[in-house]
Protein backbone atom coordinates (compact mmCIF):
# COMPACT_ATOMS: atom_id res chain seq x y z
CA UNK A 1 105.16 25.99 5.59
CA UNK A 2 102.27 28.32 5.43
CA UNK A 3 102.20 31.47 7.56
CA UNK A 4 99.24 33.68 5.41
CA UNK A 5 97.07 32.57 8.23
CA UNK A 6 98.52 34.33 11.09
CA UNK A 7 97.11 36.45 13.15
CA UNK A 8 97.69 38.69 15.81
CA UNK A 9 97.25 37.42 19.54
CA UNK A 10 95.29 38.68 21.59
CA UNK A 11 95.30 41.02 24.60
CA UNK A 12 93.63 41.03 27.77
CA UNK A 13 91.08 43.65 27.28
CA UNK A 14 90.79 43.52 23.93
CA UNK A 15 89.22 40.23 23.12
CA UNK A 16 86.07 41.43 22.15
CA UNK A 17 87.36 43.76 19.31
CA UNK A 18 89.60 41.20 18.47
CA UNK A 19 86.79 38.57 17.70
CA UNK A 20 84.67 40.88 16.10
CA UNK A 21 87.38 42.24 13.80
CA UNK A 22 89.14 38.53 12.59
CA UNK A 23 86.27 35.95 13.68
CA UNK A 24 83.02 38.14 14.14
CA UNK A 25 81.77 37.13 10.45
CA UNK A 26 81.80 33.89 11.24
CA UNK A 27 79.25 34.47 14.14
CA UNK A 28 75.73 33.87 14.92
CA UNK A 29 75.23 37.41 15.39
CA UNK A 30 77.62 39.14 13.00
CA UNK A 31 80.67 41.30 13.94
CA UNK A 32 78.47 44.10 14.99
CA UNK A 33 76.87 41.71 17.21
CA UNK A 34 79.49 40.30 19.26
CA UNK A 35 79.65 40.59 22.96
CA UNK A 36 81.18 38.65 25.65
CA UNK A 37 79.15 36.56 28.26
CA UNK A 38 77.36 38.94 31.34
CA UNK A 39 78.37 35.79 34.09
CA UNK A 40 82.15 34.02 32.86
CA UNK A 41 85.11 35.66 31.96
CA UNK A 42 87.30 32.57 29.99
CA UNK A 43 91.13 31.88 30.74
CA UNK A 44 93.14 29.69 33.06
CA UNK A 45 93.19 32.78 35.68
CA UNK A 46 89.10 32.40 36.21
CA UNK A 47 89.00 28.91 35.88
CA UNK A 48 91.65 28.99 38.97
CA UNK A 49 89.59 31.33 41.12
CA UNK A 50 86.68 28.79 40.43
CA UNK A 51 87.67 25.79 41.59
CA UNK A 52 89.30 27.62 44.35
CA UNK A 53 86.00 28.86 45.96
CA UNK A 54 83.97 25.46 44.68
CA UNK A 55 81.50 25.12 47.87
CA UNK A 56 79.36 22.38 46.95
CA UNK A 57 77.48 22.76 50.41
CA UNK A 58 73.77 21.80 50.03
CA UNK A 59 74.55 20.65 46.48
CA UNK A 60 72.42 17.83 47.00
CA UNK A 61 69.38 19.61 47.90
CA UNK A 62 69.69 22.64 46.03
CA UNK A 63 71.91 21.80 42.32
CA UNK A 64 68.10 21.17 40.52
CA UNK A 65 67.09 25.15 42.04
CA UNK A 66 66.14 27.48 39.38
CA UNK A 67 64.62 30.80 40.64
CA UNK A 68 65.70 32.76 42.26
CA UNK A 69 69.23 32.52 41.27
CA UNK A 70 70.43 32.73 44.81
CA UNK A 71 68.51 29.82 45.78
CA UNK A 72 70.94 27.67 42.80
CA UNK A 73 73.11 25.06 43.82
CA UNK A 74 74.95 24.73 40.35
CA UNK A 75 79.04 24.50 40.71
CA UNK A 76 79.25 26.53 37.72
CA UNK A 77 82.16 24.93 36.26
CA UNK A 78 81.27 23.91 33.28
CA UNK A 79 82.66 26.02 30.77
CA UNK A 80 86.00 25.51 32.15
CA UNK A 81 85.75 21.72 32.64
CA UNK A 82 84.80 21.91 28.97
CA UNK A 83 87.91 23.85 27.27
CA UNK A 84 90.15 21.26 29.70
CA UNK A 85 90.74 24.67 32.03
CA UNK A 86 89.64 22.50 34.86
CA UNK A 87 89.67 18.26 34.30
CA UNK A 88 87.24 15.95 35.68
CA UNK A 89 90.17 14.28 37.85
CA UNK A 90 90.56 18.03 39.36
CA UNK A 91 87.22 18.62 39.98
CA UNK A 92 87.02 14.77 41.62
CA UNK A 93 89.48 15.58 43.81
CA UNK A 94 88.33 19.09 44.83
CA UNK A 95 85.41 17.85 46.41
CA UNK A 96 86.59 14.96 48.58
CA UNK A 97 86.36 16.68 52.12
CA UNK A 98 82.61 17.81 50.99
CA UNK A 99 79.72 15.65 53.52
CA UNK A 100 78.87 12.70 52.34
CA UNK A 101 75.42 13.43 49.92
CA UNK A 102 76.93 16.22 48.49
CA UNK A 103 79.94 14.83 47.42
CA UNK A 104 77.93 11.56 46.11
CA UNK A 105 75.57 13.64 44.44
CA UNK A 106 78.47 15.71 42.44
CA UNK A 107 80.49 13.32 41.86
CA UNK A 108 77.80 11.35 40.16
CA UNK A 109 77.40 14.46 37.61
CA UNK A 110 81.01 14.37 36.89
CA UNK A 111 80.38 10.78 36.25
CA UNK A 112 77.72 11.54 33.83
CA UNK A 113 80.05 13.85 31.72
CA UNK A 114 82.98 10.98 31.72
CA UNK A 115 80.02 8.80 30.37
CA UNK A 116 78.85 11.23 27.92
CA UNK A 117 82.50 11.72 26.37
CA UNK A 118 82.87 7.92 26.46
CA UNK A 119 80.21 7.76 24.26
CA UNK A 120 81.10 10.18 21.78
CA UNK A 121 84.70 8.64 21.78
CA UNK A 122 83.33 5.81 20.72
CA UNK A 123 80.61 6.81 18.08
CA UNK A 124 81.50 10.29 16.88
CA UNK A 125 79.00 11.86 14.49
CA UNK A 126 77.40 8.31 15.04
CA UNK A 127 75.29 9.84 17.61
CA UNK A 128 73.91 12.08 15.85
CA UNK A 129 72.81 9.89 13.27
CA UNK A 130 72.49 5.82 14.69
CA UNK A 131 70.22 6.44 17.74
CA UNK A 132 67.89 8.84 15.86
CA UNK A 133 64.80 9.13 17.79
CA UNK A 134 61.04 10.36 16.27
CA UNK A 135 59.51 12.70 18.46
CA UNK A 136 56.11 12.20 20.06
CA UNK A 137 53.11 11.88 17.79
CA UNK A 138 52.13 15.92 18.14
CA UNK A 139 51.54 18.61 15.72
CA UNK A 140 54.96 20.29 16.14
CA UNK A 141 54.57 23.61 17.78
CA UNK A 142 55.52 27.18 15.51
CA UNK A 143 57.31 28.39 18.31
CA UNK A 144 58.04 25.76 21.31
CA UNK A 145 60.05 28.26 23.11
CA UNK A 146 57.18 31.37 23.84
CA UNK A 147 58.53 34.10 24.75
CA UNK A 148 55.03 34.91 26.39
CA UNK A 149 55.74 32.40 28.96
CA UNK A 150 57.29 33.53 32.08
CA UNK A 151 59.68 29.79 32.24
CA UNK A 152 60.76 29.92 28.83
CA UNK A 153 61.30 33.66 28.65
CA UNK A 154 63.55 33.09 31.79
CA UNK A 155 65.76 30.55 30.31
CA UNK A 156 66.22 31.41 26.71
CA UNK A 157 67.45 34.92 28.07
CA UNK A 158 70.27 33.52 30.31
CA UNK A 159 70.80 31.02 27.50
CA UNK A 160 71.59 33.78 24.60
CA UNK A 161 72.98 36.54 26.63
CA UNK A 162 75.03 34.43 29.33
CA UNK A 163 75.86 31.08 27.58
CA UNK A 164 75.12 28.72 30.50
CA UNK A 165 72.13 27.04 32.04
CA UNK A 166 71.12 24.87 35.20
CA UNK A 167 70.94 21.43 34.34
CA UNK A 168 67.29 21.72 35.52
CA UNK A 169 66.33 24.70 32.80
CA UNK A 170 68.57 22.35 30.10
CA UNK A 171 65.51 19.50 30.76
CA UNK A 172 62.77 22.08 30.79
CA UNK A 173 63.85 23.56 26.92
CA UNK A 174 64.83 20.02 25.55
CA UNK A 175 61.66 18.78 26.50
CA UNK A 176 59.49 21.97 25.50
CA UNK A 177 61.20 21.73 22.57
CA UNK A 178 60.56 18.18 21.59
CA UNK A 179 58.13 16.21 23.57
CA UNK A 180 55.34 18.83 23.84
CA UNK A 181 56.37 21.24 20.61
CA UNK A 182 57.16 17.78 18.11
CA UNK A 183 60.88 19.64 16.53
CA UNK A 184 63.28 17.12 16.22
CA UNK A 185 65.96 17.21 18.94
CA UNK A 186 68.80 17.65 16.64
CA UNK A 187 67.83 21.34 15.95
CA UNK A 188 67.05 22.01 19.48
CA UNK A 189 70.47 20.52 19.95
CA UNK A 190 72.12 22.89 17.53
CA UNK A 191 70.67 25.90 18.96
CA UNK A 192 72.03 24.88 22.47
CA UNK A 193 75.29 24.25 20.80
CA UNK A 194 75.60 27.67 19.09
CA UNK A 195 74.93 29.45 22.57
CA UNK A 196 76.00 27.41 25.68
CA UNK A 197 79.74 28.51 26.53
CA UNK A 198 80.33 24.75 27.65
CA UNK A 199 78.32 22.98 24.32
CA UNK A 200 79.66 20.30 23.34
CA UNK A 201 78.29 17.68 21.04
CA UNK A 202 78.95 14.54 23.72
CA UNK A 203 77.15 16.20 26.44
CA UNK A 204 74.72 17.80 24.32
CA UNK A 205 73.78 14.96 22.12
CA UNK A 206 73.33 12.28 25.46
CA UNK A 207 71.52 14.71 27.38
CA UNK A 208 69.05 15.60 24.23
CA UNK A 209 68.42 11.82 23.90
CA UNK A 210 67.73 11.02 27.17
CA UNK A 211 65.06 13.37 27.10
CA UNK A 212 63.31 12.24 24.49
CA UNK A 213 63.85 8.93 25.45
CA UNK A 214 66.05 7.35 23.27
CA UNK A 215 66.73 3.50 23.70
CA UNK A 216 63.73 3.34 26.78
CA UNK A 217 60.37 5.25 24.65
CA UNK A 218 60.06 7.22 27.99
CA UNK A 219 60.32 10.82 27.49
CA UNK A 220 61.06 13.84 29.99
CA UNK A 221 57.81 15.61 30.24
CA UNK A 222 57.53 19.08 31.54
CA UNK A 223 54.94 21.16 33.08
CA UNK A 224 53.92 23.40 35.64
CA UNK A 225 54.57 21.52 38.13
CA UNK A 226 58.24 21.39 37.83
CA UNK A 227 58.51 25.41 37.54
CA UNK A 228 56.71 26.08 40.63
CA UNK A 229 59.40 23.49 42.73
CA UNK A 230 62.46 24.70 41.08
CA UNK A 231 61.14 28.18 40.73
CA UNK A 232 58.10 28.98 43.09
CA UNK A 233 56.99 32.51 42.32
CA UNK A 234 58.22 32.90 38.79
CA UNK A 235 54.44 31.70 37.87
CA UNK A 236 53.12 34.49 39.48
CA UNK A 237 54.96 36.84 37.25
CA UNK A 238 53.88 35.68 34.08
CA UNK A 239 51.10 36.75 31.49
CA UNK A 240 50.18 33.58 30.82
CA UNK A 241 49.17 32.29 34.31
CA UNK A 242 45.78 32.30 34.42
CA UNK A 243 45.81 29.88 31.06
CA UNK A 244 49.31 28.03 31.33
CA UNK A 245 50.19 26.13 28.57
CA UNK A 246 51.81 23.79 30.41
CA UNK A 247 49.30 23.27 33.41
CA UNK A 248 49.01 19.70 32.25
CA UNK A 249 51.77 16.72 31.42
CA UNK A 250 52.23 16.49 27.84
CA UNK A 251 49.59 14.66 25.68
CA UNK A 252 51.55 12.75 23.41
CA UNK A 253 52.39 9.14 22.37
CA UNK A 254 56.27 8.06 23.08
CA UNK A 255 58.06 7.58 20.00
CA UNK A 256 59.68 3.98 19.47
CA UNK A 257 62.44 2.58 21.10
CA UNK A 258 65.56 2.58 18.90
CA UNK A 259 68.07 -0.25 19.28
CA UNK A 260 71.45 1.24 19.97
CA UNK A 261 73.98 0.36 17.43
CA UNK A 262 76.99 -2.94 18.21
CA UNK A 263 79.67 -0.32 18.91
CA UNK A 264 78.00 1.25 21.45
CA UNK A 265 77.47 -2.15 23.12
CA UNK A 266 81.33 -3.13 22.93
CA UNK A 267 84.22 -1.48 21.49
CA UNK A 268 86.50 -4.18 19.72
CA UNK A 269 89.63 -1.53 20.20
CA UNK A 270 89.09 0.47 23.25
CA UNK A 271 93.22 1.34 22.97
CA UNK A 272 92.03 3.71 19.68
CA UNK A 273 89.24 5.37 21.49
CA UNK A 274 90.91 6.39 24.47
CA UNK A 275 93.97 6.91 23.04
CA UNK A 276 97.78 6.45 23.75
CA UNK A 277 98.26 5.98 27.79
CA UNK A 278 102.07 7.42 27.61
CA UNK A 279 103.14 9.94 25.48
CA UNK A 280 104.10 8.62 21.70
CA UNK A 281 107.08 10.26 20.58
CA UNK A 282 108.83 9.71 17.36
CA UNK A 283 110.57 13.16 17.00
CA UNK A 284 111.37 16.79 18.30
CA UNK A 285 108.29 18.95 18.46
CA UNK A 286 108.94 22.38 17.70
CA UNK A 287 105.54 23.87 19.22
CA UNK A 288 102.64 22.85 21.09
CA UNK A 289 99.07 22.62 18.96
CA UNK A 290 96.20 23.10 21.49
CA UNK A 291 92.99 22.01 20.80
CA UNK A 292 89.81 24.08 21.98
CA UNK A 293 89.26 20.61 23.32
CA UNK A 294 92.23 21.24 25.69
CA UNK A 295 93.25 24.75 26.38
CA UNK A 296 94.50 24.79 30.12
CA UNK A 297 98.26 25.17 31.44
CA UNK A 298 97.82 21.52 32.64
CA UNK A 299 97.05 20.36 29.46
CA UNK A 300 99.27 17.11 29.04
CA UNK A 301 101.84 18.43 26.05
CA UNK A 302 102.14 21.59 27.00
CA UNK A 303 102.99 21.24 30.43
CA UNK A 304 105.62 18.23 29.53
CA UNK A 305 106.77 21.34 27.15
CA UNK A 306 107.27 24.32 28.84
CA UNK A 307 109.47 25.99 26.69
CA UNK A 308 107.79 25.54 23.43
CA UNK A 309 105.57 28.05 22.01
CA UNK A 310 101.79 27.30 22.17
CA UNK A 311 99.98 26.87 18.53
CA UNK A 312 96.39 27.49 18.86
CA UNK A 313 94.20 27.40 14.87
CA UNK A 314 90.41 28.65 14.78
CA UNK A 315 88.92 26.52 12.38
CA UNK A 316 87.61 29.01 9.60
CA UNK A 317 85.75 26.26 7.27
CA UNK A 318 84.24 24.81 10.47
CA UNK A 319 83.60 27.83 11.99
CA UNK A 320 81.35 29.08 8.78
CA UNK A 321 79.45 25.81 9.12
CA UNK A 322 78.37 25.81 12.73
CA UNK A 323 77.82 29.76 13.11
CA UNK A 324 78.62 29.94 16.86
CA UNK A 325 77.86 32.23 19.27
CA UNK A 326 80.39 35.34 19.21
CA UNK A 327 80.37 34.56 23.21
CA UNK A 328 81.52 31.48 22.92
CA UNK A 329 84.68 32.63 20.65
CA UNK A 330 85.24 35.90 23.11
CA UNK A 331 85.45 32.98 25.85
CA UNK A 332 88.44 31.15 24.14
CA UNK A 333 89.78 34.46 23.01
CA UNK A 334 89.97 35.75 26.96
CA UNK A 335 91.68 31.64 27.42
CA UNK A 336 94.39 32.40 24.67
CA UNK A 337 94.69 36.24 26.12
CA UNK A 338 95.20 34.85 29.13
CA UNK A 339 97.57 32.46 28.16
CA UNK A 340 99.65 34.55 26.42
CA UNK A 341 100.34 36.77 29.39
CA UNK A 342 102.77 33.27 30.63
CA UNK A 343 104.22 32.04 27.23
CA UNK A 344 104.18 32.28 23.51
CA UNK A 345 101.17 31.43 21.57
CA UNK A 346 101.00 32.14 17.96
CA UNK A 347 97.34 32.33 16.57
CA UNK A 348 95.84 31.25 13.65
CA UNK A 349 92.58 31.37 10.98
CA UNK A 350 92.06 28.94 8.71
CA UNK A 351 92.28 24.88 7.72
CA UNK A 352 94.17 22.75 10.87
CA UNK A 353 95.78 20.59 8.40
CA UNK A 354 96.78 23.63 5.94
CA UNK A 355 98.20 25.48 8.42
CA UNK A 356 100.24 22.82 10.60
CA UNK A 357 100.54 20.29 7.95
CA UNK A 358 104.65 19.65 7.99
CA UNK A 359 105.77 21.21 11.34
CA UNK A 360 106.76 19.01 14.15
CA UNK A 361 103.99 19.69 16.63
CA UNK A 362 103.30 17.87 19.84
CA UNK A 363 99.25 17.87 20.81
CA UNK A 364 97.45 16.16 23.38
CA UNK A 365 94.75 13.54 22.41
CA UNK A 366 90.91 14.59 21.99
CA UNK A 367 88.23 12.18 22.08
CA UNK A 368 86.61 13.72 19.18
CA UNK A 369 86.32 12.70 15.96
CA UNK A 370 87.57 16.30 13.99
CA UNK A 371 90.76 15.79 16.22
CA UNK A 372 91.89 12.07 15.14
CA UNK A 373 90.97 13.21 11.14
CA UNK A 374 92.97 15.98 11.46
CA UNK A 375 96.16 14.65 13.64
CA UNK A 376 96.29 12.15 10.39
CA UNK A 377 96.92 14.31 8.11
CA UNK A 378 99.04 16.41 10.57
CA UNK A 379 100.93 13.80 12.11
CA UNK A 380 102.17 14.88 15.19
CA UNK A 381 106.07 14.02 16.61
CA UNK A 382 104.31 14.19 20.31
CA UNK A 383 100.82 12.66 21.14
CA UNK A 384 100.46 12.89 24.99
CA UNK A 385 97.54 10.97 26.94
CA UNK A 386 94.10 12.74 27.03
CA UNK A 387 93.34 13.13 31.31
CA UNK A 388 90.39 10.44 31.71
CA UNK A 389 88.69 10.23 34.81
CA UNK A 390 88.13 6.64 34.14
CA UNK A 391 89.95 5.37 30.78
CA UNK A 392 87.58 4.01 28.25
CA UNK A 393 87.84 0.04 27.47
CA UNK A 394 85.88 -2.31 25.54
CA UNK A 395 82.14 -2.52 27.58
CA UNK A 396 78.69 -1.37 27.43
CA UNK A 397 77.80 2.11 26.76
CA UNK A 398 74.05 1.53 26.25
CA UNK A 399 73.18 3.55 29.24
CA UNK A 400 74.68 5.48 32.12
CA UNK A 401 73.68 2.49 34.53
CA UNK A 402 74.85 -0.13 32.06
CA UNK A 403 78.27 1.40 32.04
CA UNK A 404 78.19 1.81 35.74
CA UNK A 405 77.13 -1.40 36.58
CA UNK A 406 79.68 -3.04 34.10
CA UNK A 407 82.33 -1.51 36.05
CA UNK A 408 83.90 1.05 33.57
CA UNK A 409 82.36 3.30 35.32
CA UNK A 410 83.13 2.43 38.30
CA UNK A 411 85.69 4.97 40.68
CA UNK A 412 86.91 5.38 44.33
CA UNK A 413 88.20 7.75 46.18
């Protein structure tokens, strides 16, 4: 077995340094340029103190809020719901003594995630692809995101130097971006993905396509308007407001409806996109491979295997292709620093498969599509259930109110 690939593990304190000396040419930004995010620190530790002080009090009213930030309603859990820190079934359950509206309201957005990773457990790079949209019939814009605007300024700051944005300031850019600027929403998409410490391609992709209207030909315009409710004041700061660009709803033509592809209507084997249910076991794991799909203490194999040593692999030849963020690796650095201060974890850079390819692992399922190539060629001994909200099966995915209505999405409690 191959051990070239090692490296050291991190420290708490030092996982800045660290990325920029083993993973910092492999970032957006160079290893000169890596820095961790101003507003989350990652690891199982934060995530803890998070959902501990969750208040969704007003959430209701105020989770839409932009500006000032102390007027935001936002939970803020995001990254850690995304690295599997904090699961949706946590987060479900955290909330249930909230008041009625606010516990509706959030529990509805956790139902919108389930859906999104339902949908990308289904399709894969499919969504990328099958439900390609054209944008609206405009001249695309040089430069949809101007800096000389007081609203975009705002939120492309917090977006590159904190990694995280309000749902609400996610709608404004996607729609700058494509409905009024005319750039296809697959590059907007990318840019969100190389900053946003909770990217991921389900959530991004959905949310992306709703906006420009995938499937219904009715995009998410933008415009003053909505700045001066989520944000009332910023206007008044910016050079720009005596000749606002966006003073007016978009001018521009829908693009066509696309027809959503059969799978994404019904799912002839629901049992391979949501994976096993129990744990499949066919032999004595000698470590625990964690996914950066699954990174927390309760994650499914390595809690079932307390005494094994945790196997975590950055992805070299997938890291050079998608040229993340150096905040987003510091985040999962400060996870696996974290980690480490509780149990083994050996680290390395390079190939999954080349690295782990012949060692009895156990791993938890990912509804991804890099995770069920690689466990292939991999084959685990231990593959233990992924921790759905609501398992997957076999109906329509077509829409967030489709699902919901066809009872999938359905959930008590």
């Amino acid at each position: 077995m191959r051990h070239t690939n090692q490296i050291p593990t991190p420290a708490p304190g030092e996982e800045v340094e660290w990325v920029r000396q083993h993973l910092g040419a492999l970032t957006a930004e160079g290893r000169d340029g890596v820095v961790a995010s101003t507003a989350f620190r990652g690891g199982q530790a934060a995530a803890d103190r998070a959902l501990a002080t969750l208040d969704i009090t007003g959430y209701a009213r105020a989770r839409n809020e932009v500006w000032p930030p102390q007027r935001r309603g936002a939970s803020r859990l995001s990254p850690y719901i995304r690295y599997g820190l904090i699961t949706l079934p946590d987060v479900w359950h955290a909330v249930a003594d909230a008041s009625s509206s606010d516990r509706t309201k959030y529990r509805d957005e956790l139902m919108w995630q389930e859906y999104a990773r339902h949908v990308y457990a289904r399709l894969g790079p499919e969504l990328g692809r099958s439900l390609r949209h054209e944008p609206p019939s405009v001249v695309p814009m040089a430069d949809p995101w101007n800096d000389d605007m007081a609203c975009m300024s705002l939120v492309t700051a917090e977006l590159e130097r904190d990694g995280w944005l309000v749902n609400q300031t996610r709608m404004w850019l996607a729609s700058q971006w494509t409905v009024r600027g005319g750039r296809d929403w697959r590059q907007g998409e990318d840019r969100f993905f190389t900053h946003l410490l909770d990217g991921s391609r389900a959530a991004n992709r959905v949310g992306w396509q709703w906006t420009v209207g995938t499937g219904t030909g009715k995009p998410y315009g933008f415009s003053r308007w909505q700045v001066r409710k989520r944000a009332p004041g910023l206007c008044g700061t910016c050079a720009l407001r005596h000749a606002c660009p966006v003073e007016d709803w978009p001018d521009a033509q829908p693009g066509p409806t696309v027809a959503p592809p059969e799978r994404l209507r019904h799912d002839r084997d629901p049992a391979t996109t949501a994976g096993p249910s129990t744990a499949r076991i066919s032999g004595d794991p000698d470590a625990v491979w964690l996914t950066f799909e699954s990174l927390g203490d309760a994650d499914p194999a390595l809690s079932a295997l307390s005494a094994l040593p945790a196997v975590v692999v950055f992805d070299v030849p997938l890291l050079a292709r998608l040229r993340l963020s150096g905040k987003r690796l510091v985040f999962l650095t400060e996870t696996i620093a974290d980690l480490a201060t509780r149990r083994v974890v050996e680290v390395y850079a390079g190939d999954p498969v080349e690295v782990l390819v012949g060692r009895p692992v156990a791993v938890t399922y990912a509804p991804v599509p890099g995770f069920g190539r690689r466990a292939r060629a991999i084959a685990p001994v231990q593959v233990h259930p992924w921790p759905w909200l609501i398992r997957p099966g076999s109906g329509s995915l077509a829409s967030f109110t489709a699902w919901r209505r066809s009872g999938e999405g359905g959930r008590s409690g």
